[in-house]
PDB file of N, CA and C in Angstrom:
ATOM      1  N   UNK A   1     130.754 -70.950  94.609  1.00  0.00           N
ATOM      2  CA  UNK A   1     130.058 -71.100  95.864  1.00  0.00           C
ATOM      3  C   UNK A   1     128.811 -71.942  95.633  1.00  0.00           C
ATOM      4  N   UNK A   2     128.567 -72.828  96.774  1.00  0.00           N
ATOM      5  CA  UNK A   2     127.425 -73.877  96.396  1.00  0.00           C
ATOM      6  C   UNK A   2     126.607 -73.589  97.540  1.00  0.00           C
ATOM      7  N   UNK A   3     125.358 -73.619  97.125  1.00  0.00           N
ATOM      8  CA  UNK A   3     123.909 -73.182  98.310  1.00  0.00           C
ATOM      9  C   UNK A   3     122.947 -73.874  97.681  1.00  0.00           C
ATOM     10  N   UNK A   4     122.313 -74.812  98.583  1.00  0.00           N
ATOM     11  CA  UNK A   4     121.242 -75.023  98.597  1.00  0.00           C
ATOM     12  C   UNK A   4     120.057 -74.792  99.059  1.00  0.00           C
ATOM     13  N   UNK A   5     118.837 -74.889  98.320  1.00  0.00           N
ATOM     14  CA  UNK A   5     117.270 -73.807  98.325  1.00  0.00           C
ATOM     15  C   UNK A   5     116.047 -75.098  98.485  1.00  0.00           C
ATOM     16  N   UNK A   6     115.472 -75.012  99.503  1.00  0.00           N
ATOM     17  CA  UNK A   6     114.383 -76.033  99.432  1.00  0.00           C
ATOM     18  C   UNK A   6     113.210 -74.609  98.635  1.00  0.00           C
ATOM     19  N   UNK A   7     112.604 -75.653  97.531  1.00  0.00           N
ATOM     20  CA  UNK A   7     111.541 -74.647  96.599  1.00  0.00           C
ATOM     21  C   UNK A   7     109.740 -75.369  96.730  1.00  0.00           C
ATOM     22  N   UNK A   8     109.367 -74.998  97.110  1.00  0.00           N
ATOM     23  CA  UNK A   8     107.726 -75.439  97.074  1.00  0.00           C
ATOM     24  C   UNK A   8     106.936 -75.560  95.694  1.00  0.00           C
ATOM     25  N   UNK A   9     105.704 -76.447  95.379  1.00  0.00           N
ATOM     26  CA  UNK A   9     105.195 -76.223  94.257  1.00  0.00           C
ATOM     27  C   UNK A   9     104.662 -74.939  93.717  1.00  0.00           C
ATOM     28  N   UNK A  10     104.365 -73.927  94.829  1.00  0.00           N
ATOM     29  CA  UNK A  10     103.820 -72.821  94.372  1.00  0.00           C
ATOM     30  C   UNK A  10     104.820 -71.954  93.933  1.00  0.00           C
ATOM     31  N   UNK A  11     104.100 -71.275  92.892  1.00  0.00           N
ATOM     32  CA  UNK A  11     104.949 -70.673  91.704  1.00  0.00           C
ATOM     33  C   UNK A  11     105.497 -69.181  93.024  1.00  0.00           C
ATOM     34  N   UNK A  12     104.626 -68.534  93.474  1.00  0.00           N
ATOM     35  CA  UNK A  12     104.619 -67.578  93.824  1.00  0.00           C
ATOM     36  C   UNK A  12     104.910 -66.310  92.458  1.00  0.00           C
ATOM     37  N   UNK A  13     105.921 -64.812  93.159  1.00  0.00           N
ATOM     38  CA  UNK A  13     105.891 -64.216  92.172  1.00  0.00           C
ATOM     39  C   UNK A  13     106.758 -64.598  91.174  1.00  0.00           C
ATOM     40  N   UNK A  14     106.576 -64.082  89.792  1.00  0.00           N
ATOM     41  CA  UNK A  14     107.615 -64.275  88.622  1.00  0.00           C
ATOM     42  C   UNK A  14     108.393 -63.343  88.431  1.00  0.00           C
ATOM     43  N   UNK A  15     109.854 -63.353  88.586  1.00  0.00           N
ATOM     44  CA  UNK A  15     110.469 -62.087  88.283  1.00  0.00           C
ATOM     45  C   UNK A  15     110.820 -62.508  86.845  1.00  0.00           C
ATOM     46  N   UNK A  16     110.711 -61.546  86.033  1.00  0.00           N
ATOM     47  CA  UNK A  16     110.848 -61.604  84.785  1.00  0.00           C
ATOM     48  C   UNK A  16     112.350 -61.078  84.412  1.00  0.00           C
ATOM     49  N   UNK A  17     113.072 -60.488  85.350  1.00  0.00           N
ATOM     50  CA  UNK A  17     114.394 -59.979  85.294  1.00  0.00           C
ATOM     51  C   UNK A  17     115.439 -60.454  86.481  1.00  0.00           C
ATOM     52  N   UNK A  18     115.820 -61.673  86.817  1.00  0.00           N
ATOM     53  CA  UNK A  18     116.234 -61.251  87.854  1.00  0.00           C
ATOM     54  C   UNK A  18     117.357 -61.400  88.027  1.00  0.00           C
ATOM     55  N   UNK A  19     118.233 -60.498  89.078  1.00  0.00           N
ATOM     56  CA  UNK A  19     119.384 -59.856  88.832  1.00  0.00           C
ATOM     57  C   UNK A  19     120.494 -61.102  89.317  1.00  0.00           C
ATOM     58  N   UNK A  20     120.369 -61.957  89.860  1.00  0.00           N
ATOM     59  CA  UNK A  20     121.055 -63.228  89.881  1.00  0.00           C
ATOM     60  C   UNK A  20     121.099 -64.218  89.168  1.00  0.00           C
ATOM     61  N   UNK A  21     122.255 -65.414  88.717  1.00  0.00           N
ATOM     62  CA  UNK A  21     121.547 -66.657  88.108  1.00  0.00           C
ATOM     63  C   UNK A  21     121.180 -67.485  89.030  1.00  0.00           C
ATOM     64  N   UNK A  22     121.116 -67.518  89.940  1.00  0.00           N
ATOM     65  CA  UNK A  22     120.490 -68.296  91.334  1.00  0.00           C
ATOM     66  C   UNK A  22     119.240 -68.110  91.540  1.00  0.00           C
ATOM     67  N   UNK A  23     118.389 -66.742  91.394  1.00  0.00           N
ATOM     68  CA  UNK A  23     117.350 -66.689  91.164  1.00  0.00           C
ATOM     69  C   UNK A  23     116.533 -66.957  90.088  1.00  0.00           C
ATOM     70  N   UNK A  24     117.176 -67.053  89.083  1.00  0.00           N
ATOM     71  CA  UNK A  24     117.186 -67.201  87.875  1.00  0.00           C
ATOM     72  C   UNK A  24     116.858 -69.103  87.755  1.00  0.00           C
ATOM     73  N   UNK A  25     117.738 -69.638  88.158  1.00  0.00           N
ATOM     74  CA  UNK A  25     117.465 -70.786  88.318  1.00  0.00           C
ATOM     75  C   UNK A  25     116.035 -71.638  88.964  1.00  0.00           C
ATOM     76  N   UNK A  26     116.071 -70.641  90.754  1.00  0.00           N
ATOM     77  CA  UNK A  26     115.380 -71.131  91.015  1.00  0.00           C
ATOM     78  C   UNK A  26     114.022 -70.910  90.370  1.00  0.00           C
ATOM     79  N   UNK A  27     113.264 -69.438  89.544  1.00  0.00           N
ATOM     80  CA  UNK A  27     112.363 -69.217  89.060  1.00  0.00           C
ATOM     81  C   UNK A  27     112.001 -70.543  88.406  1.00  0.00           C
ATOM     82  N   UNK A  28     113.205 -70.912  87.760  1.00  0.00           N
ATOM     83  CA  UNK A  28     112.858 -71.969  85.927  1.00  0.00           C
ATOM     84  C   UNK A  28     112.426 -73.361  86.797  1.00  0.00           C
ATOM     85  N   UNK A  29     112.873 -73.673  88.498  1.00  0.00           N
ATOM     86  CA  UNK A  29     112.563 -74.813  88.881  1.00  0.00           C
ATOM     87  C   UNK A  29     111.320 -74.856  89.190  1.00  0.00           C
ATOM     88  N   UNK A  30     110.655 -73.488  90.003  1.00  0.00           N
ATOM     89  CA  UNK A  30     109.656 -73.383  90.436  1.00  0.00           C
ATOM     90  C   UNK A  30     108.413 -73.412  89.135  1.00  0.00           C
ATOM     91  N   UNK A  31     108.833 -72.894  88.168  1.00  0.00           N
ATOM     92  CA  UNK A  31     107.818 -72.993  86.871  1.00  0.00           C
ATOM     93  C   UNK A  31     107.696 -74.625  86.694  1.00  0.00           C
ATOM     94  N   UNK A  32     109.007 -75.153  86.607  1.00  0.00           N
ATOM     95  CA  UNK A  32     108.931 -76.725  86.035  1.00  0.00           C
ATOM     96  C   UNK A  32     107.511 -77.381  86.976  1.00  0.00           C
ATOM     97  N   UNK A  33     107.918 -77.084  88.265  1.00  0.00           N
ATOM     98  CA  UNK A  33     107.528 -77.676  89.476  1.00  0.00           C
ATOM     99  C   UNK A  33     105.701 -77.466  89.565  1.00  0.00           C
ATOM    100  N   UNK A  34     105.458 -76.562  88.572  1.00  0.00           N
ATOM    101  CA  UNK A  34     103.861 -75.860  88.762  1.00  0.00           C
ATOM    102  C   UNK A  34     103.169 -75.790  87.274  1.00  0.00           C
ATOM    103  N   UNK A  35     103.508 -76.542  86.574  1.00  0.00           N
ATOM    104  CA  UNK A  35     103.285 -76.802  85.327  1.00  0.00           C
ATOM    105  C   UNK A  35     102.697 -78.058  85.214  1.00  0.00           C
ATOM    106  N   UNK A  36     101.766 -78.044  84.582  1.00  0.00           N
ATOM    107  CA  UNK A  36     101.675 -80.029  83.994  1.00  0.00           C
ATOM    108  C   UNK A  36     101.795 -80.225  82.484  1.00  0.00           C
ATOM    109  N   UNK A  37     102.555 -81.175  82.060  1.00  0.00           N
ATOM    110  CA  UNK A  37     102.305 -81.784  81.267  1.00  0.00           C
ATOM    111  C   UNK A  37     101.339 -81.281  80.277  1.00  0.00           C
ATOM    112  N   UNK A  38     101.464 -81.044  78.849  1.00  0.00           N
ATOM    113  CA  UNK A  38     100.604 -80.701  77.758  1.00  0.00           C
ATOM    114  C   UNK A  38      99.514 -79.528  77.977  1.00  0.00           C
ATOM    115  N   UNK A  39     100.038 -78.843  78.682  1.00  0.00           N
ATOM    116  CA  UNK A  39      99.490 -77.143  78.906  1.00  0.00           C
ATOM    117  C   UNK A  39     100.890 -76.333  78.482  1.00  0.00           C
ATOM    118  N   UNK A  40     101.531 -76.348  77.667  1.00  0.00           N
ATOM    119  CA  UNK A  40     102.130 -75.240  77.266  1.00  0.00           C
ATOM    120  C   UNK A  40     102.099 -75.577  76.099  1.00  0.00           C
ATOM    121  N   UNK A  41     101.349 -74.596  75.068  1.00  0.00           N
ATOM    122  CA  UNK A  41     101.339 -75.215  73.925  1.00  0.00           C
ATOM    123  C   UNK A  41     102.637 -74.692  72.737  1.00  0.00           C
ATOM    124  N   UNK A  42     102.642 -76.029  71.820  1.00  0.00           N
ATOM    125  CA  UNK A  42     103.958 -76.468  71.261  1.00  0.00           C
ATOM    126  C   UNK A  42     105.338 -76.725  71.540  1.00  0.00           C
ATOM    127  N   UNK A  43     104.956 -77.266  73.133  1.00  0.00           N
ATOM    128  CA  UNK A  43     105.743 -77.452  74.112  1.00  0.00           C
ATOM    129  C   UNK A  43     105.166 -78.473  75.043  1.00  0.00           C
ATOM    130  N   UNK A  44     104.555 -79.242  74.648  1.00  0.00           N
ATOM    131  CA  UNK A  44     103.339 -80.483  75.333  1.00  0.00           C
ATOM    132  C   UNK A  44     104.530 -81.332  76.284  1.00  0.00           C
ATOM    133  N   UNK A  45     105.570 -81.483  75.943  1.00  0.00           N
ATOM    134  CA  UNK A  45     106.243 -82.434  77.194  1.00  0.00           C
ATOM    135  C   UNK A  45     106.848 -81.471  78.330  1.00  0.00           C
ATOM    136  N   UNK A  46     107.094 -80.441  78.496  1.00  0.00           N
ATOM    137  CA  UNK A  46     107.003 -79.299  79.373  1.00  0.00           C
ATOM    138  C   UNK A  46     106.522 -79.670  80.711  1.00  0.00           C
ATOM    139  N   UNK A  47     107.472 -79.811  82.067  1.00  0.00           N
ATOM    140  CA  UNK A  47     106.220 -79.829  83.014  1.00  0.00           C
ATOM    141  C   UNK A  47     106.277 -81.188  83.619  1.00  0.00           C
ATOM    142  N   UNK A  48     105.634 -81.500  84.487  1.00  0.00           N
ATOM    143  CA  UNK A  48     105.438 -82.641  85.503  1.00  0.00           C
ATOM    144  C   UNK A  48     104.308 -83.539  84.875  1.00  0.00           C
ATOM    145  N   UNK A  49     103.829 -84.785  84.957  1.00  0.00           N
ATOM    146  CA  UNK A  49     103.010 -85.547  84.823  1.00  0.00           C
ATOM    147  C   UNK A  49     101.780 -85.722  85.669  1.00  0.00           C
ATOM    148  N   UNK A  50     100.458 -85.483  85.190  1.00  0.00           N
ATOM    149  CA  UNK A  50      99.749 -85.757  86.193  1.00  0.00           C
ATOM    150  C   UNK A  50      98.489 -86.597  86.627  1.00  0.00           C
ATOM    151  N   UNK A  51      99.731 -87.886  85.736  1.00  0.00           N
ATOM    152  CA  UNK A  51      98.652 -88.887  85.979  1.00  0.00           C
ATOM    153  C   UNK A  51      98.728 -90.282  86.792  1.00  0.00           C
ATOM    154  N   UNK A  52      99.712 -89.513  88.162  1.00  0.00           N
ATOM    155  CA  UNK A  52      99.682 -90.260  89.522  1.00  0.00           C
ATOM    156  C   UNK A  52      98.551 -89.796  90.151  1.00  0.00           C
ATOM    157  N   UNK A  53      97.433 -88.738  89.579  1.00  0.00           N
ATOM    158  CA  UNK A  53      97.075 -88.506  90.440  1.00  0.00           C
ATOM    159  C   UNK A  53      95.689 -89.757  90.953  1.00  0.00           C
ATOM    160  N   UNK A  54      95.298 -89.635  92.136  1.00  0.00           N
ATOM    161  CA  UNK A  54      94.398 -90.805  92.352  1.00  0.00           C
ATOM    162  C   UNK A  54      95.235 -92.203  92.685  1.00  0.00           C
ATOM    163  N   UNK A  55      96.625 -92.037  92.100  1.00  0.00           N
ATOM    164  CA  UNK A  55      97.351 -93.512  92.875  1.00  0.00           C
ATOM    165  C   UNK A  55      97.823 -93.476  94.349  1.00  0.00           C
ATOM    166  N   UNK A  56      97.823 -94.857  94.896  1.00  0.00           N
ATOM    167  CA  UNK A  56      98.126 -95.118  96.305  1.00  0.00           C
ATOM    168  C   UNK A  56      99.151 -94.139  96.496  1.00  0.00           C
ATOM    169  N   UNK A  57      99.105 -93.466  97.724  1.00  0.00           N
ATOM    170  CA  UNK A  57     100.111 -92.453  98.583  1.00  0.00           C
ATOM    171  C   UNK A  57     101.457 -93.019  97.765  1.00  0.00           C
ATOM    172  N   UNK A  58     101.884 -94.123  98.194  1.00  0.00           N
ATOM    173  CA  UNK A  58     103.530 -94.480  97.959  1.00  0.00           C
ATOM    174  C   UNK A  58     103.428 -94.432  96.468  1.00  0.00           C
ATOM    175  N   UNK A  59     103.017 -95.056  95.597  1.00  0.00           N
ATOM    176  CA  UNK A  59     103.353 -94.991  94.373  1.00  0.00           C
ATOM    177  C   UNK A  59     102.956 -93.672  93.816  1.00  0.00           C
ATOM    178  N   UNK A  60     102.169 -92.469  93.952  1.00  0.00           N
ATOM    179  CA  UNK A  60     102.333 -91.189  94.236  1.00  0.00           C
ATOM    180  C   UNK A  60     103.135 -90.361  94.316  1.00  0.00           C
ATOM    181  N   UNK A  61     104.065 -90.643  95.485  1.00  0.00           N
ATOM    182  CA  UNK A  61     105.436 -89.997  95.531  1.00  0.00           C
ATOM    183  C   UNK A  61     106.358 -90.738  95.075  1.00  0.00           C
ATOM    184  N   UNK A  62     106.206 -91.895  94.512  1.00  0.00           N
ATOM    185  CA  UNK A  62     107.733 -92.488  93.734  1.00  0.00           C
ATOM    186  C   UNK A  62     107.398 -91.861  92.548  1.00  0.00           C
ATOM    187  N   UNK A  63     105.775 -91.743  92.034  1.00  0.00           N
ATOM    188  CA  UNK A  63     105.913 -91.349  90.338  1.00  0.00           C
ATOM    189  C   UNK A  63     106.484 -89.609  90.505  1.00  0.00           C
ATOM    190  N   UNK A  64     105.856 -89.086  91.143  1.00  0.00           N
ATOM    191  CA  UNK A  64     105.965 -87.348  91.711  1.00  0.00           C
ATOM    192  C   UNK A  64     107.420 -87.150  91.568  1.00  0.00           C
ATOM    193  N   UNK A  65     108.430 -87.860  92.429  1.00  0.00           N
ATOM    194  CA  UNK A  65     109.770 -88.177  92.363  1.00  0.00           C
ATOM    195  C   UNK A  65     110.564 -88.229  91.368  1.00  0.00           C
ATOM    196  N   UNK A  66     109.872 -88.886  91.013  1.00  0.00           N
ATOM    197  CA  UNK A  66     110.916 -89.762  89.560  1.00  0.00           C
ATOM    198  C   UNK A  66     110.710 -88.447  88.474  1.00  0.00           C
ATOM    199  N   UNK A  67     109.397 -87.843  88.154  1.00  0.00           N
ATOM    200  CA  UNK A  67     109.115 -87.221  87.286  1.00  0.00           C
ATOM    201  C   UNK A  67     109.461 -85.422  87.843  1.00  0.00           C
ATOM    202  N   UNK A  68     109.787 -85.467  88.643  1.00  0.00           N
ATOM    203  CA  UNK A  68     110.465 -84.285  89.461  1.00  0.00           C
ATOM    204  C   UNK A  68     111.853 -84.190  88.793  1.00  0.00           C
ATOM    205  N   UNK A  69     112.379 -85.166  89.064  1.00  0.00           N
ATOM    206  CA  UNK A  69     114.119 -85.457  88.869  1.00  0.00           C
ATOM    207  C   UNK A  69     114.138 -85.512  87.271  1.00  0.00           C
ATOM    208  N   UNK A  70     113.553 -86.222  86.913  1.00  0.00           N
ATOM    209  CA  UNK A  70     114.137 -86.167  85.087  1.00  0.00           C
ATOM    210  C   UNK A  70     113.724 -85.355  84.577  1.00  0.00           C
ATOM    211  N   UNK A  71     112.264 -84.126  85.249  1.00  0.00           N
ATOM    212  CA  UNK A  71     111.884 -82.741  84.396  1.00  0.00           C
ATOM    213  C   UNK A  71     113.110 -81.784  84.291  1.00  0.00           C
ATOM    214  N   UNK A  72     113.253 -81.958  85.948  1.00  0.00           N
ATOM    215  CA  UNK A  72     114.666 -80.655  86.391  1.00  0.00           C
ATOM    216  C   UNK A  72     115.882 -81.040  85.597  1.00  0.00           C
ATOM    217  N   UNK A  73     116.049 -82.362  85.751  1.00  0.00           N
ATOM    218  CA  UNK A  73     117.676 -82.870  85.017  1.00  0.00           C
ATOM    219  C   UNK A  73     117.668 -82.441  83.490  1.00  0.00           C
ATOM    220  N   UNK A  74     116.140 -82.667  82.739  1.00  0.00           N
ATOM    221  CA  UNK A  74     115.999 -82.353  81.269  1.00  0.00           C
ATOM    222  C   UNK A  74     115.798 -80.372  80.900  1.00  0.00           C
ATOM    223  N   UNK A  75     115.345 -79.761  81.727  1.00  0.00           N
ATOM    224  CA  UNK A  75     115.139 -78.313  81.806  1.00  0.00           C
ATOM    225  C   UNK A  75     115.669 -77.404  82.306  1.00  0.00           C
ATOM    226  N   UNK A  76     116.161 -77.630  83.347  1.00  0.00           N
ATOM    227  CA  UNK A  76     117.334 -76.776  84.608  1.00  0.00           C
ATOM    228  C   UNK A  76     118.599 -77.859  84.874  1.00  0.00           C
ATOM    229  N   UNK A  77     119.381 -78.067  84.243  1.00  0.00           N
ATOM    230  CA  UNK A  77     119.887 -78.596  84.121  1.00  0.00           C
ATOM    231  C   UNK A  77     121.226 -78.088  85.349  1.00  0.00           C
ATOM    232  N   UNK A  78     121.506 -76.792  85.374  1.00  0.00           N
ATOM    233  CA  UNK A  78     122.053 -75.992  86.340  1.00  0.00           C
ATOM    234  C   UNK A  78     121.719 -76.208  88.075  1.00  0.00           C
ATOM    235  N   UNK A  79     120.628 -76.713  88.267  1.00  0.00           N
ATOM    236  CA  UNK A  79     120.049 -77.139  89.352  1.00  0.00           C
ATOM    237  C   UNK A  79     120.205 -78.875  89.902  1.00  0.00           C
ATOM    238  N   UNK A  80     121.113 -78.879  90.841  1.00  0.00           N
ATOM    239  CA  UNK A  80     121.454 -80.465  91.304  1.00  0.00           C
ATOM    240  C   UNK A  80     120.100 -80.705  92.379  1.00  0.00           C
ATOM    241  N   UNK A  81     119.391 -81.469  91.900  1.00  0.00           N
ATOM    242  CA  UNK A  81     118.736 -82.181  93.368  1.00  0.00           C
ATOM    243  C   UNK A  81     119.476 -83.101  94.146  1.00  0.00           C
ATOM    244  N   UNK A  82     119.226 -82.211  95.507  1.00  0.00           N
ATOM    245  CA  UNK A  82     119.344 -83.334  96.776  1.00  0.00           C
ATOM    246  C   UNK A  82     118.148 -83.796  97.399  1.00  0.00           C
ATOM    247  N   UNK A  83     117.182 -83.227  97.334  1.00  0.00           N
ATOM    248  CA  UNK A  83     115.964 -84.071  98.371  1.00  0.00           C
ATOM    249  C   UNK A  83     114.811 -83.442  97.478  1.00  0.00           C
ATOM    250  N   UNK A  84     113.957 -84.673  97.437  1.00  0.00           N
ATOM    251  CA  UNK A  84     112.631 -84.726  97.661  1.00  0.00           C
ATOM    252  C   UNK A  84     111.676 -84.844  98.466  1.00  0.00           C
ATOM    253  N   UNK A  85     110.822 -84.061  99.008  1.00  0.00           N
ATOM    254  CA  UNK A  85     110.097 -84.447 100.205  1.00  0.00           C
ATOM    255  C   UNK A  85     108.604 -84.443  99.887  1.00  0.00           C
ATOM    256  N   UNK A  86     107.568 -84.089 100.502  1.00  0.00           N
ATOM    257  CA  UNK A  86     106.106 -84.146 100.512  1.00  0.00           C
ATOM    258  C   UNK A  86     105.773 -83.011 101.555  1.00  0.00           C
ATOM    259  N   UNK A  87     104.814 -82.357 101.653  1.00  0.00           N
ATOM    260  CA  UNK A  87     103.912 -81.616 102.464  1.00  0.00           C
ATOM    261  C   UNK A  87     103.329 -82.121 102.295  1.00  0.00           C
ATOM    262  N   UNK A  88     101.975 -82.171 103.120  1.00  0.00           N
ATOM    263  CA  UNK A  88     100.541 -82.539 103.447  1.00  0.00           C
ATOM    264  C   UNK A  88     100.633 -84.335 103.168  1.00  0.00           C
ATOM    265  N   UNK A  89      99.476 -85.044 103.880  1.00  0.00           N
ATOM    266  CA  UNK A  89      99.743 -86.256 103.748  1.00  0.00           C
ATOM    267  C   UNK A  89      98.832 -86.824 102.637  1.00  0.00           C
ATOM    268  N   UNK A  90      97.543 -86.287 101.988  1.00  0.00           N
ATOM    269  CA  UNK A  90      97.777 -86.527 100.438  1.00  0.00           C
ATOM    270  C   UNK A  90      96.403 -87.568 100.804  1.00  0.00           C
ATOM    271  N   UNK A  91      95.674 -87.791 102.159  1.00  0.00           N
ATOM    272  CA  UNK A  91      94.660 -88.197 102.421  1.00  0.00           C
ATOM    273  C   UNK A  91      93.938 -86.808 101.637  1.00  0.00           C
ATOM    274  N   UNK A  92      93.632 -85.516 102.268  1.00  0.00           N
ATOM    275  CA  UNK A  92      92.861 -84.614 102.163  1.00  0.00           C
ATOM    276  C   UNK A  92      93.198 -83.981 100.987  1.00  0.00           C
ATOM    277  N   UNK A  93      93.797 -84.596  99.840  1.00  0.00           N
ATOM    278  CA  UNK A  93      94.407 -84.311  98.611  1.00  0.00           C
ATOM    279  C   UNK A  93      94.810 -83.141  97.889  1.00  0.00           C
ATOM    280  N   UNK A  94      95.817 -82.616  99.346  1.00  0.00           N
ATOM    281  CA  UNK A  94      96.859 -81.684  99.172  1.00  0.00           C
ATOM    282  C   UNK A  94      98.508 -82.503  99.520  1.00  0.00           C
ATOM    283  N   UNK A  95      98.930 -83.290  98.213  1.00  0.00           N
ATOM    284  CA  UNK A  95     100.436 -83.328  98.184  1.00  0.00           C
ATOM    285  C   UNK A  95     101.124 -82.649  97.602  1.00  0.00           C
ATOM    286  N   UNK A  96     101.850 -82.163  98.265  1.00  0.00           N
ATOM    287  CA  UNK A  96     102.504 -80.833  98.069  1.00  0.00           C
ATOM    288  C   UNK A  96     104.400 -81.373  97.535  1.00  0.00           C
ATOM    289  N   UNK A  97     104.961 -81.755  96.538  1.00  0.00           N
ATOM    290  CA  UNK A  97     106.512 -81.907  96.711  1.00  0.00           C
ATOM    291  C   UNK A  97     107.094 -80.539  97.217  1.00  0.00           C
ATOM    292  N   UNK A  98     108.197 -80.646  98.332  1.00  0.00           N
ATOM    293  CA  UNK A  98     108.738 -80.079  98.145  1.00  0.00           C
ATOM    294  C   UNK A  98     111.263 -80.173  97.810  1.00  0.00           C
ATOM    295  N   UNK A  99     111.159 -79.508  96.949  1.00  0.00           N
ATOM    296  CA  UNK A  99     112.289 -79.998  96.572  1.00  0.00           C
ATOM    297  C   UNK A  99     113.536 -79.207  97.334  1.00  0.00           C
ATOM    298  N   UNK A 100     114.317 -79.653  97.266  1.00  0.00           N
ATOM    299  CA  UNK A 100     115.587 -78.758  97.542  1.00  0.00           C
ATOM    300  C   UNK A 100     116.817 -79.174  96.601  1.00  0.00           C
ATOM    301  N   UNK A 101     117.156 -77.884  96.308  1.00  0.00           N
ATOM    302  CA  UNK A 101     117.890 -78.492  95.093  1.00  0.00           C
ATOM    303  C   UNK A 101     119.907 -77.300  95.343  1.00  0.00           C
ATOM    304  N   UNK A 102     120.866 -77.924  94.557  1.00  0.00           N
ATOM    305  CA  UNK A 102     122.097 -77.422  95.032  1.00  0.00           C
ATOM    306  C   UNK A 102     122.231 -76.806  93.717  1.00  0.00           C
ATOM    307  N   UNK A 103     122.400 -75.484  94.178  1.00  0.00           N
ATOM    308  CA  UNK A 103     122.790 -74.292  92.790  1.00  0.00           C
ATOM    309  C   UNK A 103     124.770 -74.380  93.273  1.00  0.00           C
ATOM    310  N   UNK A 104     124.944 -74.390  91.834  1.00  0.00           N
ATOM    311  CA  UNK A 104     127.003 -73.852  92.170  1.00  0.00           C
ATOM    312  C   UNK A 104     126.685 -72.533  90.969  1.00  0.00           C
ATOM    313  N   UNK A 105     126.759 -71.617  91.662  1.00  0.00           N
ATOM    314  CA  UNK A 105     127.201 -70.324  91.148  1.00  0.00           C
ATOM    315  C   UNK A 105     127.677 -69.288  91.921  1.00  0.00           C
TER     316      UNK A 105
END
């Protein structure tokens, strides 16, 4: 069975057990998704990049994008993306990705 989950950057809670691999999944996307780059230590490539930040809106969400898709494809590998989107418009410097991604389990 295939379902897809739009997931926000916020981590929210962590279930440390959880009784699905669907939840399971989505936890490991939502961690990827709220992580940066060289904060997990001995694990420095871990995580999103965050040094679009301060670039023009569009090149912003192409780097956000790009580095969205090859974290998940390299870490959750179980998780297909279909869309990338944005919350907030990133003037008042809240851009928010939000992803939706296709679990088959």
């Amino acid at each position: 069975m295939s379902r897809e989950i739009d997931i926000l950057t916020d981590p929210g809670l962590v279930d440390f057990a959880p009784i699905e691999e669907a939840a399971e999944i989505v936890q490991n996307v939502k961690t990827i998704l709220s992580t940066r780059k060289y904060d997990v230590p001995l694990h420095r490539d871990f995580g999103l990049d965050a040094s679009v930040v301060d670039q023009p809106l569009p090149r912003a969400k192409a780097g956000i994008s790009a580095d969205i898709i090859a974290a998940i494809k390299r870490y959750e590998p179980r998780a297909e993306i279909t869309k990338v989107s944005f919350d907030g418009d990133g003037i008042s410097g809240a851009l928010k990705p939000r992803v939706r991604i296709r679990i088959n389990a």
